[in-house]
C-alpha atoms as a PDB file:
ATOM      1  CA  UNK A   1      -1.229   7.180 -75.794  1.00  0.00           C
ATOM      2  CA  UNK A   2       1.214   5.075 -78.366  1.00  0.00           C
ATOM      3  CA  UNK A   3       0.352   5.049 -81.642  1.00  0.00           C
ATOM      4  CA  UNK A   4      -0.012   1.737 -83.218  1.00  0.00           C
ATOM      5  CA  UNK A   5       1.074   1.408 -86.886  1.00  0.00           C
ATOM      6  CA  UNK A   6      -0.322  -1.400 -88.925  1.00  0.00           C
ATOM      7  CA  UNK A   7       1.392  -2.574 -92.420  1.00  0.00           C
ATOM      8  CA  UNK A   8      -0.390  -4.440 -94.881  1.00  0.00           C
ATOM      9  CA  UNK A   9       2.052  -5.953 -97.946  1.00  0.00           C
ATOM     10  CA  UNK A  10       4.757  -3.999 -97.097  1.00  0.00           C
ATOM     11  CA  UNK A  11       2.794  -0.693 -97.344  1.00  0.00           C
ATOM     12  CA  UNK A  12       1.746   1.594 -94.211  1.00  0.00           C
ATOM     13  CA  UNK A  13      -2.186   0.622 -93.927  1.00  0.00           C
ATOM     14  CA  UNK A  14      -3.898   2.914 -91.194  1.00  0.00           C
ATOM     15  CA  UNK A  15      -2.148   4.671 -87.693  1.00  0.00           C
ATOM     16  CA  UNK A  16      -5.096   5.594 -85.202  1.00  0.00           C
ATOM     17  CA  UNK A  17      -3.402   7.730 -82.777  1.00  0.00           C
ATOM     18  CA  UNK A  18      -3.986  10.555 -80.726  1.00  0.00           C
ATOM     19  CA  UNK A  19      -7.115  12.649 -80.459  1.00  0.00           C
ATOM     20  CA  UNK A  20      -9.397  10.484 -81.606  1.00  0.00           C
ATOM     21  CA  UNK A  21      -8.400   9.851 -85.086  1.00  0.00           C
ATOM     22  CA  UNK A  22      -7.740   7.835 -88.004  1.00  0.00           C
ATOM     23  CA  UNK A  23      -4.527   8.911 -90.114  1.00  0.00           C
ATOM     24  CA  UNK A  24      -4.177   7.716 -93.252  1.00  0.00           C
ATOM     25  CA  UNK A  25      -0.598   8.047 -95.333  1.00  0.00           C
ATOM     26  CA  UNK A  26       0.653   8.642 -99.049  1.00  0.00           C
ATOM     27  CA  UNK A  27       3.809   9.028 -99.992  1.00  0.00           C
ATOM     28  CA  UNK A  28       2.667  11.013-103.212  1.00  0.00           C
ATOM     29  CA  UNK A  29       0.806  14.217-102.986  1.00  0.00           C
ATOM     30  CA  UNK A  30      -1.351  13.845-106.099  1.00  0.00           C
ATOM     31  CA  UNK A  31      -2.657  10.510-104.488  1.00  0.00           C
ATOM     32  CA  UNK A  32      -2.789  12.709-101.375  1.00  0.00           C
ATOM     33  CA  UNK A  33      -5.202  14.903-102.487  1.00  0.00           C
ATOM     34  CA  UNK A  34      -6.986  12.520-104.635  1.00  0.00           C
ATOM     35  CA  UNK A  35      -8.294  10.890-101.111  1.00  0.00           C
ATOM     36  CA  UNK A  36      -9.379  14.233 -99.321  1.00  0.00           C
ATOM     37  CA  UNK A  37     -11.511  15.410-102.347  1.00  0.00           C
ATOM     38  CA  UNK A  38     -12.977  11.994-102.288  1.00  0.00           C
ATOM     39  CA  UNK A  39     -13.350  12.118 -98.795  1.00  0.00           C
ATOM     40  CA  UNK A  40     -14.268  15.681 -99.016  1.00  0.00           C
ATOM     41  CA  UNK A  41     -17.139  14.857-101.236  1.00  0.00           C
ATOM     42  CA  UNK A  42     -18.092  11.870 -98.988  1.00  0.00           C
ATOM     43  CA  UNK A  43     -19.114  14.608 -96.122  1.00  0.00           C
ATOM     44  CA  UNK A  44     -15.221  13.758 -94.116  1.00  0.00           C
ATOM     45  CA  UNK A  45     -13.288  16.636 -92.899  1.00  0.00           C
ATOM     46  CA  UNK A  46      -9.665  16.090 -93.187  1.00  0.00           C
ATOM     47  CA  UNK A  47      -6.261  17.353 -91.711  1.00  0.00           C
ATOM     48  CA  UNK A  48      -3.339  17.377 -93.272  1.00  0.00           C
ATOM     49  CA  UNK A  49       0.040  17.208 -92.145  1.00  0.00           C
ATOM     50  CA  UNK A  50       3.630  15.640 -93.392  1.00  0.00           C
ATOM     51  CA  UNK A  51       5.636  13.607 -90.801  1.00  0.00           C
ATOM     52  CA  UNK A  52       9.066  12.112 -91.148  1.00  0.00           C
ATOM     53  CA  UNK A  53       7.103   8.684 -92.522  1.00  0.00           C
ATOM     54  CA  UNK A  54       4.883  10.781 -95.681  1.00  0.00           C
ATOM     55  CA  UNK A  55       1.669  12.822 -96.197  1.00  0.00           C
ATOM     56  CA  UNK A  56      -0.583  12.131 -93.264  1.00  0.00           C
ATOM     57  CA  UNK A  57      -4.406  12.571 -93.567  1.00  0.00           C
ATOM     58  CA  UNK A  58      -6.346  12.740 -90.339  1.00  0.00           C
ATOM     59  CA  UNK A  59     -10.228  12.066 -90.391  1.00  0.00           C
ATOM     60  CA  UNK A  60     -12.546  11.550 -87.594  1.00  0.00           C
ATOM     61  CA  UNK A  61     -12.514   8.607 -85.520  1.00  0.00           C
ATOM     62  CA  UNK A  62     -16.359   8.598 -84.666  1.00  0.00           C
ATOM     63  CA  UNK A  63     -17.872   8.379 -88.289  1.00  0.00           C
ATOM     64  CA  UNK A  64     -20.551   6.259 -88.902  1.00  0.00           C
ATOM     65  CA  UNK A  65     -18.917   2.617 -89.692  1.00  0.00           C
ATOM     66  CA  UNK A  66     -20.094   2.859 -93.656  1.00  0.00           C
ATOM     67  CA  UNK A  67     -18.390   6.265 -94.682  1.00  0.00           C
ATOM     68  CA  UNK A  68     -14.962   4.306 -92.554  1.00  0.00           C
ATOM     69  CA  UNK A  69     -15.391   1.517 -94.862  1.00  0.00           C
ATOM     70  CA  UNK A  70     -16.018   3.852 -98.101  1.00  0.00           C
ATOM     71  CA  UNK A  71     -12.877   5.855 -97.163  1.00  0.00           C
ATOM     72  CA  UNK A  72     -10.759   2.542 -96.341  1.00  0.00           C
ATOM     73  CA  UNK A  73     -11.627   0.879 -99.739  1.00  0.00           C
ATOM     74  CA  UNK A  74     -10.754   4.508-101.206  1.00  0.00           C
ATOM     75  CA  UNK A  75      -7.704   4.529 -99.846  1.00  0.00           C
ATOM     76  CA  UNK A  76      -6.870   0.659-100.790  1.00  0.00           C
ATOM     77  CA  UNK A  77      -7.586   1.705-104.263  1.00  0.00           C
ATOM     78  CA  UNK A  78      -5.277   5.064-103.994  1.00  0.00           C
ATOM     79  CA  UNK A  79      -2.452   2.275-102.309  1.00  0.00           C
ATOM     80  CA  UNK A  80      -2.519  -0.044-105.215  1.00  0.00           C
ATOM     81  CA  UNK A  81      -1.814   3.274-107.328  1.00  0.00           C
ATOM     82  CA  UNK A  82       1.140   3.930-105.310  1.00  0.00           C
ATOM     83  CA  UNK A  83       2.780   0.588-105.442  1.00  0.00           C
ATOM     84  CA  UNK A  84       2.620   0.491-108.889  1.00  0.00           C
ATOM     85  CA  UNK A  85       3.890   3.934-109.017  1.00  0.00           C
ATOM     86  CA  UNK A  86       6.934   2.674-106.770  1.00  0.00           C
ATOM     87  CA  UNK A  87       7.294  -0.088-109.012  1.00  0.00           C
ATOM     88  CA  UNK A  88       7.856   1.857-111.970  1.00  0.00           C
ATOM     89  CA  UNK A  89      10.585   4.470-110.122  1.00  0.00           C
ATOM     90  CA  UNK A  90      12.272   1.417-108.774  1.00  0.00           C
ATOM     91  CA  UNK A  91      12.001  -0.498-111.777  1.00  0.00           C
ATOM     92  CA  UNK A  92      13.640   2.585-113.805  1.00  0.00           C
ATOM     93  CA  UNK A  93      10.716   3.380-115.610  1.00  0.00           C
ATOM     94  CA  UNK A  94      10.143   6.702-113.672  1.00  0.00           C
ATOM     95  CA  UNK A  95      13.572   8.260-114.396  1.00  0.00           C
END
């Protein structure tokens, strides 16, 4: 099965791939593990694993339709973190 790979403003979004499910990735581990204590707390059960594109977390496909939602706003949030945090390293604030 292929895995699709959708980018939002320049910045990886969500991959749903293989084995039914949704992979979300960071590029910074604190924001990393930010999202699976959130999710964590929010009843998901996350894997984690790095791939040659970042920090991939990997959460159920088949939960219920709010906790997706909860998690995807979550992860926008954690997203908008990491830009700015890209900004700054770019930018020359981060050395």
């Amino acid at each position: 099965m292929p895995v699709s790979v959708c980018i939002i403003n320049t910045k990886l979004h969500i991959r749903e791939g293989i084995g039914a499910m949704n992979e979300y990735i960071f590029f910074d581990a604190g924001l990393r593990d930010r999202f699976v204590e959130y999710a964590g707390k929010q009843g998901a059960v996350c894997e984690l694993r790095e791939d040659t594109m970042g920090l991939v977390v990997a959460v159920a496909e088949d939960l219920s339709d709010d906790l997706v939602d909860t998690l995807e706003a979550r992860y926008d949030e954690l997203q908008d973190e990491q830009s700015d945090l890209m900004s700054r390293v770019e930018g020359g604030l981060g050395k």
